[in-house]
Protein backbone atom coordinates (compact mmCIF):
# COMPACT_ATOMS: atom_id res chain seq x y z
CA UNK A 1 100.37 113.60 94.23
CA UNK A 2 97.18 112.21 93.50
CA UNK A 3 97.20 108.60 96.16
CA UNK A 4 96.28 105.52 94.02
CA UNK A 5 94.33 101.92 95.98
CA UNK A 6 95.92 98.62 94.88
CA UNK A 7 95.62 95.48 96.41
CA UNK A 8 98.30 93.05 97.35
CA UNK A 9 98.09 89.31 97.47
CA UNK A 10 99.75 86.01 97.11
CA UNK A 11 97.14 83.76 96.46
CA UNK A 12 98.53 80.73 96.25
CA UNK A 13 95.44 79.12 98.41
CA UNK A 14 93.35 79.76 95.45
CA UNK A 15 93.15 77.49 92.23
CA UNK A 16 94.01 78.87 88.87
CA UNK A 17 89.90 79.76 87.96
CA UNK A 18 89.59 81.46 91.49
CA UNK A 19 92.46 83.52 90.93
CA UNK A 20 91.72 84.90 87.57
CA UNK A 21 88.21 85.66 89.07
CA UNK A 22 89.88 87.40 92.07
CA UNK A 23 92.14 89.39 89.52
CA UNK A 24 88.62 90.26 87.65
CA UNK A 25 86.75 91.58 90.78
CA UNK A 26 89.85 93.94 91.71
CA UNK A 27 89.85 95.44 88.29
CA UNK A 28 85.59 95.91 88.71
CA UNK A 29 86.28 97.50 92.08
CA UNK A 30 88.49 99.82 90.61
CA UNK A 31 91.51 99.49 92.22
CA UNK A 32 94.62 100.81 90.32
CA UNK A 33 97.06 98.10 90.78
CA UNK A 34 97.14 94.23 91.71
CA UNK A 35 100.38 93.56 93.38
CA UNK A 36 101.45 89.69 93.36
CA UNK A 37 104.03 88.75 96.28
CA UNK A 38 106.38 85.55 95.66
CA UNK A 39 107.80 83.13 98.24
CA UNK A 40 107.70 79.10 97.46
CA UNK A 41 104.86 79.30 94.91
CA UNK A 42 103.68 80.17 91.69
CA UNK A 43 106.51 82.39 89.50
CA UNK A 44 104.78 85.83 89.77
CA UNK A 45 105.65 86.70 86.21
CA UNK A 46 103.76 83.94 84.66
CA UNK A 47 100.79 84.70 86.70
CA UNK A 48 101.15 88.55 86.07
CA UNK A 49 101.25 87.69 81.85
CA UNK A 50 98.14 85.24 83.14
CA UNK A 51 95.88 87.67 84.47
CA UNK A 52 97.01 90.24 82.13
CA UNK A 53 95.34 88.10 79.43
CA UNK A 54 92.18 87.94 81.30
CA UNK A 55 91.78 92.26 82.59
CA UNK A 56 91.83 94.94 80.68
CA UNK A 57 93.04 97.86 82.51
CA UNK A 58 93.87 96.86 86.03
CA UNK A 59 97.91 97.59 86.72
CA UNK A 60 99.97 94.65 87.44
CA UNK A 61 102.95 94.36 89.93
CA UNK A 62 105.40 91.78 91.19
CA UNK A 63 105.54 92.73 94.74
CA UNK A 64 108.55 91.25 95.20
CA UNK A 65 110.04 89.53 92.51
CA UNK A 66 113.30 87.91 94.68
CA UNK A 67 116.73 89.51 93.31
CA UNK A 68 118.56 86.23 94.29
CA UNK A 69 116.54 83.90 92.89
CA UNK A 70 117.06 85.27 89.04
CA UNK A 71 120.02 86.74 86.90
CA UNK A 72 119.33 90.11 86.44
CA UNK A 73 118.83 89.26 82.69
CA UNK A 74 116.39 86.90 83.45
CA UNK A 75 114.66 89.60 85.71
CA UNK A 76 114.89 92.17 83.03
CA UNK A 77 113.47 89.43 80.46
CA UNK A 78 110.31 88.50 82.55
CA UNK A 79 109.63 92.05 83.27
CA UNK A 80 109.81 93.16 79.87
CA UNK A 81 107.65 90.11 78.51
CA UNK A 82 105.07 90.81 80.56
CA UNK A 83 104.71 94.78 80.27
CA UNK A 84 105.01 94.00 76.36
CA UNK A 85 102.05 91.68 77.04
CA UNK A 86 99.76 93.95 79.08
CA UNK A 87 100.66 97.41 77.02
CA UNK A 88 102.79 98.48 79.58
CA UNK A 89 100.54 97.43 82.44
CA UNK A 90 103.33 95.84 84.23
CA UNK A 91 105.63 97.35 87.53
CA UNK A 92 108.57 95.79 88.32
CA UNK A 93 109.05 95.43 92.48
CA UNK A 94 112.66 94.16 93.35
CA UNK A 95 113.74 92.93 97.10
CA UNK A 96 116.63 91.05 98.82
CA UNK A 97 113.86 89.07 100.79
CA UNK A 98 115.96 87.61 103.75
CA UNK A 99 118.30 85.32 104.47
CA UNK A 100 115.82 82.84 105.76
CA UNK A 101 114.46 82.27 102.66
CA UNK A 102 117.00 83.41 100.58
CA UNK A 103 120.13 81.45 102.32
CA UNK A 104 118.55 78.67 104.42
CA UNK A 105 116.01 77.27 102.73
CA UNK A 106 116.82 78.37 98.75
CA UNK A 107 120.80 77.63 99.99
CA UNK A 108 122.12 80.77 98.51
CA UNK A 109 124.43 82.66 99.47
CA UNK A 110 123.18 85.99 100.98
CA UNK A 111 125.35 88.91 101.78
CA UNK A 112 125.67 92.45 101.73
CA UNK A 113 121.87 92.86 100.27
CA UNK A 114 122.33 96.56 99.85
CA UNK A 115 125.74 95.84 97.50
CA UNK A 116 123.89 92.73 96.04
CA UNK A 117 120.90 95.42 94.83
CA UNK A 118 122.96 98.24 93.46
CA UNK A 119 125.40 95.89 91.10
CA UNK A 120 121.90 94.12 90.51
CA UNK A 121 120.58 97.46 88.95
CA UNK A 122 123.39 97.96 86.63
CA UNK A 123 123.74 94.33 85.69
CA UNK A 124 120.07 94.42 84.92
CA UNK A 125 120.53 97.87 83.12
CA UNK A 126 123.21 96.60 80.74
CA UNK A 127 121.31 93.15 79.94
CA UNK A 128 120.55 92.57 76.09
CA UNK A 129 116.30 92.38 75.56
CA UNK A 130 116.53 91.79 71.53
CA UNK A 131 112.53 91.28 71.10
CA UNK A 132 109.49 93.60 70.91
CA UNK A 133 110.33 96.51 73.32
CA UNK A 134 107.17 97.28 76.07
CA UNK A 135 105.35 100.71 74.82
CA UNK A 136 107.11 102.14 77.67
CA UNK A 137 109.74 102.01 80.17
CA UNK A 138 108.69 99.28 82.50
CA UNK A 139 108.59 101.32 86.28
CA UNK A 140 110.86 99.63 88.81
CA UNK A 141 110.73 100.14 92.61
CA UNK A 142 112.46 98.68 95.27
CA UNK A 143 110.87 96.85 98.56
CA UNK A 144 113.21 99.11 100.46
CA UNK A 145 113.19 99.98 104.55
CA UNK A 146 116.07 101.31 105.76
CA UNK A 147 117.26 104.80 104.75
CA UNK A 148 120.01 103.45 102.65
CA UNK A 149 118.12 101.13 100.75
CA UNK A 150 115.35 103.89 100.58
CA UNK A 151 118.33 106.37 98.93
CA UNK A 152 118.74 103.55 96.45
CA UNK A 153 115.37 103.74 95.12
CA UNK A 154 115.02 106.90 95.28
CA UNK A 155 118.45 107.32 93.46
CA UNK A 156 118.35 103.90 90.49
CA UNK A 157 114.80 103.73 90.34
CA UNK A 158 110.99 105.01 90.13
CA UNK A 159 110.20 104.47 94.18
CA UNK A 160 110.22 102.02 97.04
CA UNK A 161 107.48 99.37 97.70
CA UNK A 162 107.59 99.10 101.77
CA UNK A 163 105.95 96.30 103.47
CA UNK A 164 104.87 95.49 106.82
CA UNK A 165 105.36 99.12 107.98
CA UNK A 166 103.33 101.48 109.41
CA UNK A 167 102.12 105.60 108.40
CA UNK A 168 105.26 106.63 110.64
CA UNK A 169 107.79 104.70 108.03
CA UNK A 170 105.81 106.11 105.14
CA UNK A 171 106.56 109.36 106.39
CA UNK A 172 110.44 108.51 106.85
CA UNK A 173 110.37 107.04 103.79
CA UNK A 174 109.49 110.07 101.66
CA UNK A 175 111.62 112.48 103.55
CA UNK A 176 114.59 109.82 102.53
CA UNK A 177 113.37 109.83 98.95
CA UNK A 178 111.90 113.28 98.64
CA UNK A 179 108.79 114.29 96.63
CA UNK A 180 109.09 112.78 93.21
CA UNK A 181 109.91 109.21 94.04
CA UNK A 182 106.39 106.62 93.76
CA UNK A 183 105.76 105.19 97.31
CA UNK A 184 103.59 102.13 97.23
CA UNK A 185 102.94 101.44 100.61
CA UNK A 186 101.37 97.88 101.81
CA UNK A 187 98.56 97.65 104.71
CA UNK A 188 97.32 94.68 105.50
CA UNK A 189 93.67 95.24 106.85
CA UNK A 190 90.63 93.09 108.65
CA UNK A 191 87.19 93.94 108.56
CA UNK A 192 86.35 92.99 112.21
CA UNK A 193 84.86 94.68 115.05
CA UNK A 194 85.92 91.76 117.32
CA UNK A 195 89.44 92.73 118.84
CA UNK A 196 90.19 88.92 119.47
CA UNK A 197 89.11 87.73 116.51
CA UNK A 198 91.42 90.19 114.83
CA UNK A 199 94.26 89.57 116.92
CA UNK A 200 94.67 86.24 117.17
CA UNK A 201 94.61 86.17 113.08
CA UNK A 202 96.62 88.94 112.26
CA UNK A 203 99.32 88.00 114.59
CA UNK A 204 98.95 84.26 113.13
CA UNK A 205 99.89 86.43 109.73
CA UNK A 206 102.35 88.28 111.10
CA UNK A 207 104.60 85.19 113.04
CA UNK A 208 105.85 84.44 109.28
CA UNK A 209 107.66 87.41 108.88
CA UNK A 210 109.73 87.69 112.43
CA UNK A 211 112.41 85.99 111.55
CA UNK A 212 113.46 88.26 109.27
CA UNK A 213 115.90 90.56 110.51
CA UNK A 214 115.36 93.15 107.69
CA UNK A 215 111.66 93.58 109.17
CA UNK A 216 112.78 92.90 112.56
CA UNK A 217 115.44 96.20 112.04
CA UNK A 218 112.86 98.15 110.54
CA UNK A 219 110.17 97.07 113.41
CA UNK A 220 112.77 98.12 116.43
CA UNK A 221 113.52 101.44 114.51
CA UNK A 222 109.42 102.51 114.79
CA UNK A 223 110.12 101.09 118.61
CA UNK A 224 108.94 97.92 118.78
CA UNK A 225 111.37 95.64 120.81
CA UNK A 226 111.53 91.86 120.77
CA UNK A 227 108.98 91.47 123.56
CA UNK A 228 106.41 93.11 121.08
CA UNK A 229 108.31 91.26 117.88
CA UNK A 230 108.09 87.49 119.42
CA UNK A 231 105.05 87.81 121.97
CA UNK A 232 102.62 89.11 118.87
CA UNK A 233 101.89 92.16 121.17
CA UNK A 234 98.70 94.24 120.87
CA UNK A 235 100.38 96.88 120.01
CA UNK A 236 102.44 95.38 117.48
CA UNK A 237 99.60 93.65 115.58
CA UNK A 238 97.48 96.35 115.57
CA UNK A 239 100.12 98.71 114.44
CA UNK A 240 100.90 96.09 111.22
CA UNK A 241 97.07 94.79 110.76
CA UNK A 242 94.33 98.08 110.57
CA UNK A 243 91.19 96.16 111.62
CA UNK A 244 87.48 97.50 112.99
CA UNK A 245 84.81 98.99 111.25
CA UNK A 246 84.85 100.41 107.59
CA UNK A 247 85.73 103.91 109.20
CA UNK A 248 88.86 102.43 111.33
CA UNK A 249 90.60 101.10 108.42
CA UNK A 250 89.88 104.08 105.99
CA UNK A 251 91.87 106.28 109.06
CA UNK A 252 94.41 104.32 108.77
CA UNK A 253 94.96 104.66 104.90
CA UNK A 254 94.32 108.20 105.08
CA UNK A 255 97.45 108.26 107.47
CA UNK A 256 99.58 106.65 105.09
CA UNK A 257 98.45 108.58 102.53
CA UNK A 258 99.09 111.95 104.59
CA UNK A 259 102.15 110.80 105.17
CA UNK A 260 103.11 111.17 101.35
CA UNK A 261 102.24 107.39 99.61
CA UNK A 262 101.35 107.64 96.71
CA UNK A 263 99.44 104.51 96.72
CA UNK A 264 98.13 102.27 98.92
CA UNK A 265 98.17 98.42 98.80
CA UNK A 266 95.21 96.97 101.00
CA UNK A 267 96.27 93.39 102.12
CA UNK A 268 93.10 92.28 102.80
CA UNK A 269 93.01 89.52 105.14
CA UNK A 270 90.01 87.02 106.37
CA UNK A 271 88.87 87.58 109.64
CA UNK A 272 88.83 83.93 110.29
CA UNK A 273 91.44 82.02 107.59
CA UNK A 274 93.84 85.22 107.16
CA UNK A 275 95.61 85.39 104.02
CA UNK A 276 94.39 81.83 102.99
CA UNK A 277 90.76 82.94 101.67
CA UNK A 278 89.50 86.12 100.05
CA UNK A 279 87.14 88.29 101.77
CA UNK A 280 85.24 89.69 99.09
CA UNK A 281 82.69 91.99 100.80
CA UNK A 282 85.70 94.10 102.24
CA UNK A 283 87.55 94.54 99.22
CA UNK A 284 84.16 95.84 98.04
CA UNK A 285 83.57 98.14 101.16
CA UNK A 286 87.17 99.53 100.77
CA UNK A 287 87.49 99.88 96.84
CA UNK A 288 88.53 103.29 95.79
């Protein structure tokens, strides 16, 4: 398979102007797809239709559009709109997020995520959509890490969209799914030579995400322990955050790549406000 270069981001730092113009310069880079993540801010479907308005070709993903947080018809409804919209330029990424979000802040109820996801599929499957149909079928994929929510993807839909894992899950990941599934992998990447610098900013990144016990799971099976987890190890951040030189980082890539994604979704991350600010001249130095 031929590996595709997206971009991820959740740019709610930027204003509405700077975001369309961010959306503008990854299309003019040439990257395939722009994948738009969703916590507490804006609703990623609105914002996909948004800067579908204002590109013409550049592929647009939610990456990941929160299962609990809509009725599948909803989902299916928003999806739909918005591939309708672009001329089918829309992907559709699904997750469970985690309970921390999810259950304690959101308040609801969160069990049995890998249940929750499969009677998701179907409910979503067997939803009415009674307006103009998308020119195609809108592509689905699952943020899946374990093998059995890997299986699912690989089973109900067209891949898995991993995140905060290394070229040693991307390989697990298509031995679980086998050859044909789409494997959009996430990096998040630094353009810095300066090893403290990079550290102290990509673990600043990474402290959001170790209370999740769905990343934590997937961290301990690549073994990581909770030393590495809750200290922001070396090892760990450097393992999560490919930083150096424009060399380093393309290594990296080409190891996820190797090991069978079929794109790759550079997170790319200020050297000195992290995910806050754009860093233009290394999305330029690493565009496809």
């Amino acid at each position: 398979m031929a590996v595709e270069r997206g971009c991820w981001a959740a740019p709610e730092a930027l204003s509405g102007a700077d975001t369309v113009s961010f959306a503008k310069a990854v299309e003019e880079l040439g990257y395939s797809q722009l994948w738009i993540g969703e916590t507490f801010g804006r609703d990623p479907f609105a914002l996909a239709a948004h800067l579908g308005a204002v590109t013409s070709t550049l592929g647009l993903a939610s990456g990941i559009a929160n299962v609990y947080n809509r009725h599948a018809g909803v989902m299916k409804q928003g999806a739909y709109t918005v591939a309708e919209q672009t001329g089918g330029r829309f992907t559709l990424g699904l997750g469970v997020s985690s309970p921390v979000i999810v259950s304690k802040i959101r308040g609801i109820p969160y069990d049995k995520p890998l249940s929750f996801m499969r009677s998701y599929l179907d409910a979503m499957d067997a939803a009415r959509y009674t307006s103009v149909q998308p020119p195609a079928p809108v592509p689905v994929v699952l943020a899946a890490l374990g093998p059995r929510m890997l299986e699912l993807a690989a089973e109900r839909t067209d891949g898995a969209h991993p995140y905060n894992t290394t070229p040693e899950h991307t390989a697990l990941a298509r031995s679980v799914m086998g050859p044909d599934a789409q494997l959009c992998v996430e990096q998040k990447v630094m353009l810095t030579t300066d090893a403290e610098q990079a550290r102290a900013t990509g673990g600043n990144v990474m402290k959001f995400y170790t209370r999740a016990p769905g990343y934590r799971n997937c961290w301990k099976s690549l073994g990581f322990d909770d030393d590495d987890i809750d200290g922001l190890s070396d090892r760990f951040v450097d393992a999560m955050v490919a930083w150096g030189d424009v060399d380093a980082i393309e290594r990296r890539l080409a190891e996820h790549a190797d090991a069978g994604a079929t794109q790759v979704c550079i997170q790319v991350l200020h050297p000195e406000a992290g995910s806050g600010a754009v860093d233009y001249d290394a999305l330029a130095a690493l565009a496809p």
